[in-house]
C-alpha atoms as a PDB file:
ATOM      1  CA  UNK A   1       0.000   0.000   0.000  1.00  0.00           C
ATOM      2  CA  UNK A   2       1.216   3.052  -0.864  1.00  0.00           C
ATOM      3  CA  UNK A   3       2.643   4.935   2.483  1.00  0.00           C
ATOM      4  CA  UNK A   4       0.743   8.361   1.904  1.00  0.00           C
ATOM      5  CA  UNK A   5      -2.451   6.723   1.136  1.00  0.00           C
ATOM      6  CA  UNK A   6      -2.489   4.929   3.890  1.00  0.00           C
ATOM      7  CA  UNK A   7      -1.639   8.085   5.910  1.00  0.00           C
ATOM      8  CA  UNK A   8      -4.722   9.708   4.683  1.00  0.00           C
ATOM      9  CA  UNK A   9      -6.964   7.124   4.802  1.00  0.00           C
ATOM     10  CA  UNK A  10      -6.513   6.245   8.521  1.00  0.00           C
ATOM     11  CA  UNK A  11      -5.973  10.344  10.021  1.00  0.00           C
ATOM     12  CA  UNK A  12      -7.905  13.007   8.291  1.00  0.00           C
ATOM     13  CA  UNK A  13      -5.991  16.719   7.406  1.00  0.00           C
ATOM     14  CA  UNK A  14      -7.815  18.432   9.476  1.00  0.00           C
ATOM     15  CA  UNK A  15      -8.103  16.723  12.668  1.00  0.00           C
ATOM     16  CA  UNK A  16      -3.928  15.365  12.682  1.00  0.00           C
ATOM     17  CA  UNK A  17      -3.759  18.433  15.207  1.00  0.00           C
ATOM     18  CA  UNK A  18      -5.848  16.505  17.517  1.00  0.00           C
ATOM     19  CA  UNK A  19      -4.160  13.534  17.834  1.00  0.00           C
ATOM     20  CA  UNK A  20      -3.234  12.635  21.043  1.00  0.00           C
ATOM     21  CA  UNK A  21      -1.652   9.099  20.773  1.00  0.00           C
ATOM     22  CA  UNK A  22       1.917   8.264  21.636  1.00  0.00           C
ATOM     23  CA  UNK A  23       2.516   5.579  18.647  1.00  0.00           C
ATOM     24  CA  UNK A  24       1.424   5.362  15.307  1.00  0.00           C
ATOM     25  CA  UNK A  25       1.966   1.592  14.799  1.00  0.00           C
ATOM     26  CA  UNK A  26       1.796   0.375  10.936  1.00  0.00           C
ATOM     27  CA  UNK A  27       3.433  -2.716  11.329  1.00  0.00           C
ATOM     28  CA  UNK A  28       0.270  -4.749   9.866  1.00  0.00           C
ATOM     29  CA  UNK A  29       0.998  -3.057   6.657  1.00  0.00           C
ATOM     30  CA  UNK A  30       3.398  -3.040   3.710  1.00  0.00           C
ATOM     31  CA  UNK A  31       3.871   0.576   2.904  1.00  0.00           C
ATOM     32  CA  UNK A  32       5.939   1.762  -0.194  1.00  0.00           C
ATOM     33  CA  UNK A  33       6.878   4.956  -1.809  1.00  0.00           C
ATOM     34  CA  UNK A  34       7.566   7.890   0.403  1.00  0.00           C
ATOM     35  CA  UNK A  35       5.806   9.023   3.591  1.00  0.00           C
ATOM     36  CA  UNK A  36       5.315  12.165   4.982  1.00  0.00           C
ATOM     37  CA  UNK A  37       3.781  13.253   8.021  1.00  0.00           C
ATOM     38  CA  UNK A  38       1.883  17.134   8.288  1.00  0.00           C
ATOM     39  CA  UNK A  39       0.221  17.932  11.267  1.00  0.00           C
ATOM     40  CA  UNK A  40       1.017  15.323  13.349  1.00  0.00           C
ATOM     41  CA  UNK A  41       2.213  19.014  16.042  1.00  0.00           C
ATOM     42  CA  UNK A  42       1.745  16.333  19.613  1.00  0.00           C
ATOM     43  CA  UNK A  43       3.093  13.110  18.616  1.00  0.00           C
ATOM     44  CA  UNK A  44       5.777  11.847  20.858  1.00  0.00           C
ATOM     45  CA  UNK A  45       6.389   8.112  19.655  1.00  0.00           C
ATOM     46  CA  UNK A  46       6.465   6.237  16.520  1.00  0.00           C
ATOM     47  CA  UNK A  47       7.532   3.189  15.446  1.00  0.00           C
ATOM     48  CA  UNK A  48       7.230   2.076  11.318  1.00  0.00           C
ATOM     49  CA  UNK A  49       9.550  -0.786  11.014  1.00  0.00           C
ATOM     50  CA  UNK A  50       9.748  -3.273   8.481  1.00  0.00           C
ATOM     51  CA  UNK A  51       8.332  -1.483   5.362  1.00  0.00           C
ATOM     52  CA  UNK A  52       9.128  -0.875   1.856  1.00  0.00           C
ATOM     53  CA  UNK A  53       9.098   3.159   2.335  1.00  0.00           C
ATOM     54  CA  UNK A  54      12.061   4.938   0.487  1.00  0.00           C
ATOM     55  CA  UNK A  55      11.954   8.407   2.185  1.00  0.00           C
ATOM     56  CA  UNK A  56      10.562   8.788   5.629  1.00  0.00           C
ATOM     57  CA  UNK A  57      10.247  13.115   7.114  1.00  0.00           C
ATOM     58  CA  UNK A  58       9.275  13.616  10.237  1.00  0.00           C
ATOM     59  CA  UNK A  59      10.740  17.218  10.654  1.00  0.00           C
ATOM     60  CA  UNK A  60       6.858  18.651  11.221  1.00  0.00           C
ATOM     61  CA  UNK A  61       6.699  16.455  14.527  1.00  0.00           C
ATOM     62  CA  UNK A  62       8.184  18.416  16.782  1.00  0.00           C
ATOM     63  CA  UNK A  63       7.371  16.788  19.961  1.00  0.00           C
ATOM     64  CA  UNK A  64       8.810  13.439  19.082  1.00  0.00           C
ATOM     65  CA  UNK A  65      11.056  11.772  21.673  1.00  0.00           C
ATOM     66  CA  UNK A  66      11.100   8.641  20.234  1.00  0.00           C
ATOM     67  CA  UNK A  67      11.513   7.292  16.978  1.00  0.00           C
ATOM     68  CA  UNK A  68      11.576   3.795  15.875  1.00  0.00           C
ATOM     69  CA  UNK A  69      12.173   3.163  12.120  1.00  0.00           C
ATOM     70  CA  UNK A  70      14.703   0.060  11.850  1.00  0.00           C
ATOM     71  CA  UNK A  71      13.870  -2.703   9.206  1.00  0.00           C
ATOM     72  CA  UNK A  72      12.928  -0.628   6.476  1.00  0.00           C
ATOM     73  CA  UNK A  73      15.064  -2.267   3.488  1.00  0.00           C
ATOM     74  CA  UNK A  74      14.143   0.473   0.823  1.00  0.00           C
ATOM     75  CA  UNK A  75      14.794   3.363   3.029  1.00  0.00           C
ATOM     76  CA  UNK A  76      17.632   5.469   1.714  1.00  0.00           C
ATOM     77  CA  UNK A  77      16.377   8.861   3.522  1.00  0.00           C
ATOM     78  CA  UNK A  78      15.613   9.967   7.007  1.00  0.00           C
ATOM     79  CA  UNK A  79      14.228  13.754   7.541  1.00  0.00           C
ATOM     80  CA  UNK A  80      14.606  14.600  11.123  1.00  0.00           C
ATOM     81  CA  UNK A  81      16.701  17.809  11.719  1.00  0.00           C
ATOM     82  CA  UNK A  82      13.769  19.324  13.355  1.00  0.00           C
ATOM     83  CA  UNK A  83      13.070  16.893  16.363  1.00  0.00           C
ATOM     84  CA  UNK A  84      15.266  18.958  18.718  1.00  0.00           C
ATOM     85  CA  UNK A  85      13.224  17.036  21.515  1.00  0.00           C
ATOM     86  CA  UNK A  86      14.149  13.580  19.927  1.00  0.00           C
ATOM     87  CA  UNK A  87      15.842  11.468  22.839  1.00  0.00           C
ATOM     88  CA  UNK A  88      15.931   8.060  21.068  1.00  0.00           C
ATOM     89  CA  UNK A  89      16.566   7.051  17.773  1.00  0.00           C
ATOM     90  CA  UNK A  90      16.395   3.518  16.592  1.00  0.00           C
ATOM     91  CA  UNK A  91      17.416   3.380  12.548  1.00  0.00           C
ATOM     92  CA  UNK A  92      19.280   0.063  11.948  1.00  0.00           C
ATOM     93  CA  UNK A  93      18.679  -2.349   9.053  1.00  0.00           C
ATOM     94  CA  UNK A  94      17.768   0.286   6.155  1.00  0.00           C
ATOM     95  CA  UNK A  95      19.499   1.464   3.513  1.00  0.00           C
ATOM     96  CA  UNK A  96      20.749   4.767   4.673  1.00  0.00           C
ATOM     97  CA  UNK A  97      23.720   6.482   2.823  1.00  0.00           C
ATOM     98  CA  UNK A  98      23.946   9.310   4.984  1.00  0.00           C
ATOM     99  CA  UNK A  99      22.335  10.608   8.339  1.00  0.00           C
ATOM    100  CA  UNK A 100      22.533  14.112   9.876  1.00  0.00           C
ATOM    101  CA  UNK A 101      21.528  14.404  14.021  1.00  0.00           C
ATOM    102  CA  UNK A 102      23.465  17.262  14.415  1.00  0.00           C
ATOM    103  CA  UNK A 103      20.771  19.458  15.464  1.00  0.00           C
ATOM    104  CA  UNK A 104      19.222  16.418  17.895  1.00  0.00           C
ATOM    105  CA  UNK A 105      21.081  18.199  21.270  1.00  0.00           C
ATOM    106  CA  UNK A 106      18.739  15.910  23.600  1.00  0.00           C
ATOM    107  CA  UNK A 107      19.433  12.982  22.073  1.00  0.00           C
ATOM    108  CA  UNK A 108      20.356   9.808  24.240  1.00  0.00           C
ATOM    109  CA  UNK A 109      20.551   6.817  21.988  1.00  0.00           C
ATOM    110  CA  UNK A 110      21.554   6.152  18.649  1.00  0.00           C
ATOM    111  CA  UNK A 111      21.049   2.899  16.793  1.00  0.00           C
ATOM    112  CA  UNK A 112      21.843   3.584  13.065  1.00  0.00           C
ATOM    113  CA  UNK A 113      23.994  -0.111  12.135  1.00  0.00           C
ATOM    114  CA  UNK A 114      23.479  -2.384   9.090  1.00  0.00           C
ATOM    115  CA  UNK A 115      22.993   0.742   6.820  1.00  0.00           C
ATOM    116  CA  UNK A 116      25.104   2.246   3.613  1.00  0.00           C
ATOM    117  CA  UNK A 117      26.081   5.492   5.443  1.00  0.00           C
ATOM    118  CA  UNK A 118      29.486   6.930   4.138  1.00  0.00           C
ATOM    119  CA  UNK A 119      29.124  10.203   6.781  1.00  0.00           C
ATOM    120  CA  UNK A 120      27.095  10.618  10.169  1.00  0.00           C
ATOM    121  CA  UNK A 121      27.216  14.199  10.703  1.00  0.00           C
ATOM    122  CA  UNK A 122      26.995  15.053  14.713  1.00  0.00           C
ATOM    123  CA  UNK A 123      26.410  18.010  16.731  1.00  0.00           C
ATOM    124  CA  UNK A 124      26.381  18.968  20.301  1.00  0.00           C
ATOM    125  CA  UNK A 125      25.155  15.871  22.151  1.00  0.00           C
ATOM    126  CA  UNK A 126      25.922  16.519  25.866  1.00  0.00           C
ATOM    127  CA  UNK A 127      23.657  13.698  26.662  1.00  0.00           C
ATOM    128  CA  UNK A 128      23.981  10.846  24.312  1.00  0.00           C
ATOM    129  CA  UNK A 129      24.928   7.571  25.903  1.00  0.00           C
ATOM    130  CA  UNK A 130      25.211   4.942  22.987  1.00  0.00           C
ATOM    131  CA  UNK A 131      25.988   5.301  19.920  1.00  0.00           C
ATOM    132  CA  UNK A 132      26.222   2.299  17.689  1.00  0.00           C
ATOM    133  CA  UNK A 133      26.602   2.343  13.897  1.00  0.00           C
ATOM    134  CA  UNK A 134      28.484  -0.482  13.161  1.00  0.00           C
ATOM    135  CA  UNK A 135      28.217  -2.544   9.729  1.00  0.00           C
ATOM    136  CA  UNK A 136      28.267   0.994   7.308  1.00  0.00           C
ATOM    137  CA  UNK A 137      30.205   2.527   5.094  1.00  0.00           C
ATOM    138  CA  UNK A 138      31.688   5.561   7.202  1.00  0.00           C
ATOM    139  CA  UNK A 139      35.227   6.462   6.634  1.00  0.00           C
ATOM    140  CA  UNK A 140      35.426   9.684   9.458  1.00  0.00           C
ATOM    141  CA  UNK A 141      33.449  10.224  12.351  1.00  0.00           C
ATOM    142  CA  UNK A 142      33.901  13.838  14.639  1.00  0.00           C
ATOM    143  CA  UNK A 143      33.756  12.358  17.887  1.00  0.00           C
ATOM    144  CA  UNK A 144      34.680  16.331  19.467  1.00  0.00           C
ATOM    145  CA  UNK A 145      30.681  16.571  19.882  1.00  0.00           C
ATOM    146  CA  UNK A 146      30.494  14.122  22.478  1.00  0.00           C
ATOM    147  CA  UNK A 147      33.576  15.480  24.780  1.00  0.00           C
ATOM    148  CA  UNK A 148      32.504  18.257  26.877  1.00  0.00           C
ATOM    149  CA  UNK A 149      33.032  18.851  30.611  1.00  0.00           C
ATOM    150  CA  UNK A 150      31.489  15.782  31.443  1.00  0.00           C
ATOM    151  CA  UNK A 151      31.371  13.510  28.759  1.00  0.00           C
ATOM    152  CA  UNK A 152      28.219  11.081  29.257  1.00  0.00           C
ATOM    153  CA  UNK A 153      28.830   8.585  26.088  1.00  0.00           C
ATOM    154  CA  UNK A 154      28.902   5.126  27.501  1.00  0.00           C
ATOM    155  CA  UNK A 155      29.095   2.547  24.389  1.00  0.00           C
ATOM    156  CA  UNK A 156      30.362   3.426  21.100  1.00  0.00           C
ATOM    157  CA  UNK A 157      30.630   1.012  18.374  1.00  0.00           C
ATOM    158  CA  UNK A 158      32.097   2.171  15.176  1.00  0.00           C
ATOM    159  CA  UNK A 159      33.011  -1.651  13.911  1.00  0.00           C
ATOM    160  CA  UNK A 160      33.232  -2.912  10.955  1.00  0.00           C
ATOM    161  CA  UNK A 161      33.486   0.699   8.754  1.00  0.00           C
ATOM    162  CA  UNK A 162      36.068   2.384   6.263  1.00  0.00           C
ATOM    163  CA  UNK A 163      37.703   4.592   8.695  1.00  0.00           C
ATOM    164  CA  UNK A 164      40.930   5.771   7.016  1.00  0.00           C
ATOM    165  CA  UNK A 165      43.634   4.957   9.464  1.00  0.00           C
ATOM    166  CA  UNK A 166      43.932   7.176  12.434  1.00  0.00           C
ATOM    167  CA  UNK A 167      44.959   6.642  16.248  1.00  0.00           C
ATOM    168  CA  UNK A 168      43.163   5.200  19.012  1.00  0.00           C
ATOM    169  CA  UNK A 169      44.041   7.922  20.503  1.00  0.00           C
ATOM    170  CA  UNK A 170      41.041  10.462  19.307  1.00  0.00           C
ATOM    171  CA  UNK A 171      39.235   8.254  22.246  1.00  0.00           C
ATOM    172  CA  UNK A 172      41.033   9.139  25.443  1.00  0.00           C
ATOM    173  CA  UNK A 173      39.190  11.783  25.986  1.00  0.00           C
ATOM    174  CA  UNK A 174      35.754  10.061  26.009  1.00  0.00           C
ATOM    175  CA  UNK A 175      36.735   8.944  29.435  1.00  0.00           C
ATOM    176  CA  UNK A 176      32.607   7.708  30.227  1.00  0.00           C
ATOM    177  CA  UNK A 177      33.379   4.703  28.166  1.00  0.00           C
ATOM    178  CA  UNK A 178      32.475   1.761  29.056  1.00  0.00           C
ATOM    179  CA  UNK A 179      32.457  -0.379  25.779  1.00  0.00           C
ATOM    180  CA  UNK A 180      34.425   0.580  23.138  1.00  0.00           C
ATOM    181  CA  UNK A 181      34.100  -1.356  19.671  1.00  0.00           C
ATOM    182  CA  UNK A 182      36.440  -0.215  16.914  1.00  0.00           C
ATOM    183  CA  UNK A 183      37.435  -3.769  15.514  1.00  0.00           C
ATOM    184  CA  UNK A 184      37.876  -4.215  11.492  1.00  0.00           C
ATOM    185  CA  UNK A 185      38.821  -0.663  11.074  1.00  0.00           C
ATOM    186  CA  UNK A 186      42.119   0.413  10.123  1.00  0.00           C
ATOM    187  CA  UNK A 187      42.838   1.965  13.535  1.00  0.00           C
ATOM    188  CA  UNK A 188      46.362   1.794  15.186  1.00  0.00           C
ATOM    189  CA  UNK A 189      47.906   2.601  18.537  1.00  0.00           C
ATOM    190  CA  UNK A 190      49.115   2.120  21.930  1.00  0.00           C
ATOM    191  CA  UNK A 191      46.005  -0.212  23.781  1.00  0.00           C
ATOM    192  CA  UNK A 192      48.158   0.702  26.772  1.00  0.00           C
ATOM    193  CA  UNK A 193      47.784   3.608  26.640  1.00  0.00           C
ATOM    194  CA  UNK A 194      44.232   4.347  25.718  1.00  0.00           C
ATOM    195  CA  UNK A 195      43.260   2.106  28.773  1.00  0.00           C
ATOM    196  CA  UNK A 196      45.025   4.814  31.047  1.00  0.00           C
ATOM    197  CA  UNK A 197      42.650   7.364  29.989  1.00  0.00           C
ATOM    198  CA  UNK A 198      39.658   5.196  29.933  1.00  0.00           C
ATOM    199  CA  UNK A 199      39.403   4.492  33.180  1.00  0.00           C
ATOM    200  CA  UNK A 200      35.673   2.872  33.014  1.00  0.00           C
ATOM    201  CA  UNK A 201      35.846   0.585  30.076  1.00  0.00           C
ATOM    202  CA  UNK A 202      35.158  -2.820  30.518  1.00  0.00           C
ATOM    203  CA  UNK A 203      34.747  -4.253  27.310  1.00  0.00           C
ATOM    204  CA  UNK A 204      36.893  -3.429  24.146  1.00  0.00           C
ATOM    205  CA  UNK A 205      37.056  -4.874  20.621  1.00  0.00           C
ATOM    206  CA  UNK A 206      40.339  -4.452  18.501  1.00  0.00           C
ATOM    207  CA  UNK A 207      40.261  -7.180  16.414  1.00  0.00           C
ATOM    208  CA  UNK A 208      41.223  -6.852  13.061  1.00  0.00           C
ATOM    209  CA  UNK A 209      42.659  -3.485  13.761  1.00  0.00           C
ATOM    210  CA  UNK A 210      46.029  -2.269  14.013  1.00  0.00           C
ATOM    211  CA  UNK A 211      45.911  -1.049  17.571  1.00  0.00           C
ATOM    212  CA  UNK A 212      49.185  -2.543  19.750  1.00  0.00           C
ATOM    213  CA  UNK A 213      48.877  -5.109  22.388  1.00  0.00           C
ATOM    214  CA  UNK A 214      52.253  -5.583  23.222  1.00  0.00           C
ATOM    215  CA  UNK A 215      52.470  -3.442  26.062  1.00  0.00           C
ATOM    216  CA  UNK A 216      49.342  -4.105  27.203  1.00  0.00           C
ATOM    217  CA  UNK A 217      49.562  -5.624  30.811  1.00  0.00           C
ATOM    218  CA  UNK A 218      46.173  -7.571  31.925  1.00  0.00           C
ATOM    219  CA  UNK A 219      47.038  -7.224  35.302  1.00  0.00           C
ATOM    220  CA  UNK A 220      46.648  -3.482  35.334  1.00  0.00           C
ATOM    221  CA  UNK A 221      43.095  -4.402  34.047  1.00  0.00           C
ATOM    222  CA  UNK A 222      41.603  -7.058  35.728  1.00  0.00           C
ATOM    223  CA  UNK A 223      38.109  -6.567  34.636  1.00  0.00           C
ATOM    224  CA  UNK A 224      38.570  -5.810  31.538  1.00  0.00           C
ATOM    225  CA  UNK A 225      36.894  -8.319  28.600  1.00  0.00           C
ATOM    226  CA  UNK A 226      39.543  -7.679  25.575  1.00  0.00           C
ATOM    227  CA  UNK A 227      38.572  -9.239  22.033  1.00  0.00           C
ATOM    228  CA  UNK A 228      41.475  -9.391  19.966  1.00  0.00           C
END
């Protein structure tokens, strides 16, 4: 069915205004073609997963704190500069080339893996906590958004991308990790001495990196759960 069709079949033009519900759910359908949704001014959750939609804006829902759109296999854009109140984001398992939640300052969580991105543009997130967009295409990533006075990201995974060979050092100063997965990147350094700076990681992947082990002593880091 096609996705703005359904759209105005179920919520009239003139009454969207009114709607008071916290989830649009359309997971009974199979929605193609592009969907846009006007008027929807108090809608806070939404979740369209698993469709055949191709573009997806959301930029007129303002009051949106949660978005779920993961699944989507033809989706190659997402239109959501304009949540500024979006905490969660949930965008895995489309066909994304590029995503841009610079402007998403209140945002928490970020699931964008198993996509085609080749750039993630951030912003100021003083808040986020995950960030996982592993399985892409990305070859650069300005982690200076999330380091601030008190840094709050916890996991980042950034696995399994075309970063151009840096070192691990551009994450000692995200010292809120906790997990840390950078493995089959071309990423090289002193594991040594990133752990120094990370004082609260726990789990790290370097496989299939560069990164150095040799002077990495396991003693220093007892708890720590190391994939090589």
């Amino acid at each position: 069915m096609d996705a703005e069709t359904w759209l105005n079949n179920k919520y009239s033009k003139d009454r969207r205004h009114e709607v008071k519900e916290k989830k649009i759910c359309c997971l009974q359908f199979n929605l193609t073609h592009s969907l846009k949704l006007k008027g929807f001014i108090n809608l806070i959750t939404l979740e369209i997963e698993n469709q055949k939609i191709i573009h997806l804006s959301l930029n007129e829902c303002t009051k949106l704190k949660e978005l779920y759109c993961s699944g989507n296999d033809q989706l190659q854009t997402l239109e959501i500069n304009n949540l500024t109140k979006l905490i969660l984001l949930k965008c895995a398992n489309n066909k994304l080339k590029d995503l841009d939640i610079s402007q998403l300052e209140k945002l928490k969580e970020c699931e964008c893996e198993d996509n085609q991105l080749t750039c993630l543009k951030l912003g100021y997130h003083p808040n986020l906590r995950n960030l996982i967009c592993s399985d892409n295409e990305i070859t650069e990533i300005n982690l200076n958004s999330l380091i601030n006075e008190e840094p709050k990201i916890e996991y980042l995974d950034l696995s399994n991308n075309n970063f151009s060979r840096q070192n691990i050092s551009i994450f000692e100063d995200l010292i809120s990790l906790e997990v840390l997965m950078i493995n089959d990147n071309s990423f090289y350094g002193s594991l040594a001495v990133l752990l120094e700076k990370l004082a609260e990681l726990y789990i790290i992947n370097i496989s299939n990196t560069n990164v150095n082990c040799l002077d990495y002593k396991k003693e220093k880091s007892s708890d720590l759960l190391l994939y090589l």
